[in-house]
Protein backbone atom coordinates (compact mmCIF):
# COMPACT_ATOMS: atom_id res chain seq x y z
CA UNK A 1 -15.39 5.28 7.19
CA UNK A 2 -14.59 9.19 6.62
CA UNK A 3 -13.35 8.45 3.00
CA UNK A 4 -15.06 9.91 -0.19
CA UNK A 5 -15.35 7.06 -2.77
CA UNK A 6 -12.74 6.87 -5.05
CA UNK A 7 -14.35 6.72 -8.57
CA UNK A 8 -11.28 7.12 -10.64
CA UNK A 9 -11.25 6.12 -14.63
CA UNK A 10 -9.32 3.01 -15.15
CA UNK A 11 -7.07 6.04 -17.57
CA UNK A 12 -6.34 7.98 -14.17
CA UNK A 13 -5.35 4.99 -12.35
CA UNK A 14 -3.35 3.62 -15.12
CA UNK A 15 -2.02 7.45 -15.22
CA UNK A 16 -0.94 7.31 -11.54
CA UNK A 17 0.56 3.74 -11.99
CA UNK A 18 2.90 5.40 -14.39
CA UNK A 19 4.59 7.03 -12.10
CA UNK A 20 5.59 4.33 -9.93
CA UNK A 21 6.92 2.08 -13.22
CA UNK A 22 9.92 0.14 -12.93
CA UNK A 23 12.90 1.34 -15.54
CA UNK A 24 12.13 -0.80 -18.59
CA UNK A 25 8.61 -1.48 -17.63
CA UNK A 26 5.94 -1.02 -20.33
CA UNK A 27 2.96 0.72 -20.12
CA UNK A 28 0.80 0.25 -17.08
CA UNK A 29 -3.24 -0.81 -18.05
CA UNK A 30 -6.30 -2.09 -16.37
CA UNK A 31 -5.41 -1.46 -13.24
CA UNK A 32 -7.87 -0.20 -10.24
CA UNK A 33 -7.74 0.91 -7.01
CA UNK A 34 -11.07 0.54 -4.68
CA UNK A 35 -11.71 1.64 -1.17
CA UNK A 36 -13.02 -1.20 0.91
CA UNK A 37 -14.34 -2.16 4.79
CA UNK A 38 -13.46 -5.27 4.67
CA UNK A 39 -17.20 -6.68 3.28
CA UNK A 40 -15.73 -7.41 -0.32
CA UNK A 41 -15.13 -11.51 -0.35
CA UNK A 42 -11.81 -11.73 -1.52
CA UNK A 43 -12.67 -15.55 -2.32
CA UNK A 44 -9.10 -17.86 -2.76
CA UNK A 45 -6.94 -14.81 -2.48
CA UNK A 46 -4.06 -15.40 -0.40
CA UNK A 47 -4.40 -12.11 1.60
CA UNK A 48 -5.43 -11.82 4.69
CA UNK A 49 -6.49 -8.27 5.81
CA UNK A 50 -5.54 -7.40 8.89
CA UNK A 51 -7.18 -4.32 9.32
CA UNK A 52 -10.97 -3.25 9.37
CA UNK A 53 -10.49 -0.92 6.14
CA UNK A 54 -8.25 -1.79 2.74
CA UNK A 55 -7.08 0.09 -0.24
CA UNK A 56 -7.24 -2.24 -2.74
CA UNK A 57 -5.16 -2.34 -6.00
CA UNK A 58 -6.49 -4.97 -8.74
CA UNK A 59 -5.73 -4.96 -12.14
CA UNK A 60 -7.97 -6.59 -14.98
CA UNK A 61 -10.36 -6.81 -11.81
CA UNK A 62 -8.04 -9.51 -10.04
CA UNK A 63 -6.48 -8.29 -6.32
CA UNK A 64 -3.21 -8.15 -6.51
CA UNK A 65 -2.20 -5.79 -3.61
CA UNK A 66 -3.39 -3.67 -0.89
CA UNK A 67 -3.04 -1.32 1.92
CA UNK A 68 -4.83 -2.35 5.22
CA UNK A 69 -5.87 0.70 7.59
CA UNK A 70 -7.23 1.91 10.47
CA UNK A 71 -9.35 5.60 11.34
CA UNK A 72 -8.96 6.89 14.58
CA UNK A 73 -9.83 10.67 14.99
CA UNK A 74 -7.77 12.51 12.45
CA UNK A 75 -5.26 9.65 12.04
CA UNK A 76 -4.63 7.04 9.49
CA UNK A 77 -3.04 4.29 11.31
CA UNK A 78 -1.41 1.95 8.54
CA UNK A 79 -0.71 -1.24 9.85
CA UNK A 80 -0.60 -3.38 6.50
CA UNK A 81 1.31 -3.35 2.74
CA UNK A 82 0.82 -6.43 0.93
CA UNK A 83 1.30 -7.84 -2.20
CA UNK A 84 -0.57 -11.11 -3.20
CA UNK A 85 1.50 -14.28 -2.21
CA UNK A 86 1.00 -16.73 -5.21
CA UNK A 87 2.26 -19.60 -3.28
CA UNK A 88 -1.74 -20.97 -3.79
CA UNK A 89 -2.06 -19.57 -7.14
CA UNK A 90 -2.24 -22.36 -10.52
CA UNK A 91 0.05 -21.37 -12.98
CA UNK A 92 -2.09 -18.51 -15.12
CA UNK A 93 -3.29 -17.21 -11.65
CA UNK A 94 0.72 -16.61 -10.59
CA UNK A 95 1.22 -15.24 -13.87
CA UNK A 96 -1.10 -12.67 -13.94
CA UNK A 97 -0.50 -11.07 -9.94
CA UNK A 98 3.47 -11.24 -10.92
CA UNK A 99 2.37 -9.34 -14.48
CA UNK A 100 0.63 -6.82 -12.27
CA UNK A 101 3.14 -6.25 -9.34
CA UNK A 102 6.36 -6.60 -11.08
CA UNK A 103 6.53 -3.71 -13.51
CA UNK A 104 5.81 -1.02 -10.28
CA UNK A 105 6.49 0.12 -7.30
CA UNK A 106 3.01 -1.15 -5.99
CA UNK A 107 3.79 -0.37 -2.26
CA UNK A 108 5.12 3.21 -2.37
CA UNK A 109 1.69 3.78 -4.81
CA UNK A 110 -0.09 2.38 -1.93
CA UNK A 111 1.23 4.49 0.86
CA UNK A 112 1.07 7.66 -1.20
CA UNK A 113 -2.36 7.11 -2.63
CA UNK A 114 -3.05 6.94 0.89
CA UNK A 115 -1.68 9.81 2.02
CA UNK A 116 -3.47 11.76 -0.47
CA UNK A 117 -6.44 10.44 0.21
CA UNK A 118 -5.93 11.27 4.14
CA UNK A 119 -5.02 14.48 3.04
CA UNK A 120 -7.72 15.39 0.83
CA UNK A 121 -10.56 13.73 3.14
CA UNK A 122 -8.97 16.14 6.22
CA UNK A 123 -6.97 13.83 8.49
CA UNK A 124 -4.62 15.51 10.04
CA UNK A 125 -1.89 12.77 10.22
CA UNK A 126 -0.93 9.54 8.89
CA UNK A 127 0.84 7.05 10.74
CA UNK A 128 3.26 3.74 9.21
CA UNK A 129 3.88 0.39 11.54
CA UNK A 130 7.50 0.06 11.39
CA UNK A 131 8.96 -3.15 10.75
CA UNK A 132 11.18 -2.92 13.78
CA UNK A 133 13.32 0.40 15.44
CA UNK A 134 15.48 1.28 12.75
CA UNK A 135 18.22 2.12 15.04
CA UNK A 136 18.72 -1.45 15.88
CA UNK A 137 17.95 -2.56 12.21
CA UNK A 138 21.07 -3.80 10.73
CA UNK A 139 20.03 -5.02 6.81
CA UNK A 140 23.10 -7.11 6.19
CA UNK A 141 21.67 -9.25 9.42
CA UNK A 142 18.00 -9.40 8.46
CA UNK A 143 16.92 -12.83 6.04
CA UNK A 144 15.54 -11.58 2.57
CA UNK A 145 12.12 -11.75 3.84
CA UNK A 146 12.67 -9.34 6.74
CA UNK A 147 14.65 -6.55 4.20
CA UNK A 148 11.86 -6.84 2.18
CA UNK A 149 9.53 -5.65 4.76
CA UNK A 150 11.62 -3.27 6.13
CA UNK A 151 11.80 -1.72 2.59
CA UNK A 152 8.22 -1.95 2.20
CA UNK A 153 7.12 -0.37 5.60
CA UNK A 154 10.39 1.63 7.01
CA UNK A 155 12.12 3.07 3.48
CA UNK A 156 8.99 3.71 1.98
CA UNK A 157 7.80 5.74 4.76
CA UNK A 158 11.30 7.68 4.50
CA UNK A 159 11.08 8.00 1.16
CA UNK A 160 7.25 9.72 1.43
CA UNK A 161 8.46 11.80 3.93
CA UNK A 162 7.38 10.45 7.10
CA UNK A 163 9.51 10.54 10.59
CA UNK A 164 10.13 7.93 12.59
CA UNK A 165 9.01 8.59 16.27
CA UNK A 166 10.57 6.42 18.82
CA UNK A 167 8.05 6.97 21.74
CA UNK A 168 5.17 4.92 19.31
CA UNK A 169 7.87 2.94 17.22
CA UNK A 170 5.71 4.33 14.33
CA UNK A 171 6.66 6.55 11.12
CA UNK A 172 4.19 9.46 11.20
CA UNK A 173 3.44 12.52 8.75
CA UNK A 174 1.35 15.74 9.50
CA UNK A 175 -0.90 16.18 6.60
CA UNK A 176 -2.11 19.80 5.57
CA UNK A 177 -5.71 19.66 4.03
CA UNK A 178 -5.49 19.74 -0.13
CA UNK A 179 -9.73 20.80 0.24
């Protein structure tokens, strides 16, 4: 993998999880974000990575969400934004990944801690999956399940500034080196 290890504080990461709080939402702490290939056992945790590389965000050292990538070239391919499904969880386990995820914006902090990093580490693009074409996309049609990933992939893509090319039905964004 091209990426520098991050080897943030927990205070910086707690810093940059402050900027993606929820209104109301009380101060962010212990949470972590770690680079991984894929060799970290993520033992009962209900995600399944489907990607060879993962930016993972845990807090109090428990997973709770994470980006899955690909590196080809100069391009990030994103192909995965997932939050930990608690449907296997016990009781204290569900409390503590809904503690985590529910006071941020956990997915936009993903895709622009991302983009930084891609950035920083001199890729020159970064590409999003998109849910589906947008231009067919019609969100009172789509089941809760479906608008929530086409928030989580298409809007948040928008939102960081991406463009949606409809040749590769992906959301792309030419990064300029921050070295």
């Amino acid at each position: 993998m091209h990426f520098e290890i991050i080897e943030d504080t927990g205070r910086y990461i707690d810093r940059r999880v402050a900027r993606y709080l929820k209104p109301g939402a009380g101060k962010p702490s212990g949470y972590t974000l770690e680079l991984d290939d894929n060799s970290t056992n993520l033992g009962a945790v209900p995600i399944h990575r489907d990607t060879r590389y993962s930016l993972l965000l845990k807090r109090k050292e428990t997973v709770i969400a994470c980006l899955g990538f690909e590196v080809d070239g100069n391009t990030v391919h994103v192909n995965q934004i997932q939050g930990r499904g608690t449907y296997l969880c016990d009781t204290d386990e569900k409390r503590r990944v809904n503690r985590g995820l529910n006071p941020i914006y956990w997915d936009r902090m993903l895709l622009d801690t991302m983009t930084n990093l891609a950035a920083l580490n001199g890729f020159s693009r970064i590409m999003v999956d998109s849910m589906e074409d947008p231009e067919h996309a019609q969100e009172d049609d789509m089941d809760e399940h479906l608008l929530r990933l086409y928030n989580r992939y298409n809007k948040n893509a928008e939102r960081a500034g991406f463009s949606y090319d409809s040749d590769s039905q992906k959301y792309i964004k030419y990064l300029y080196s921050k070295l």
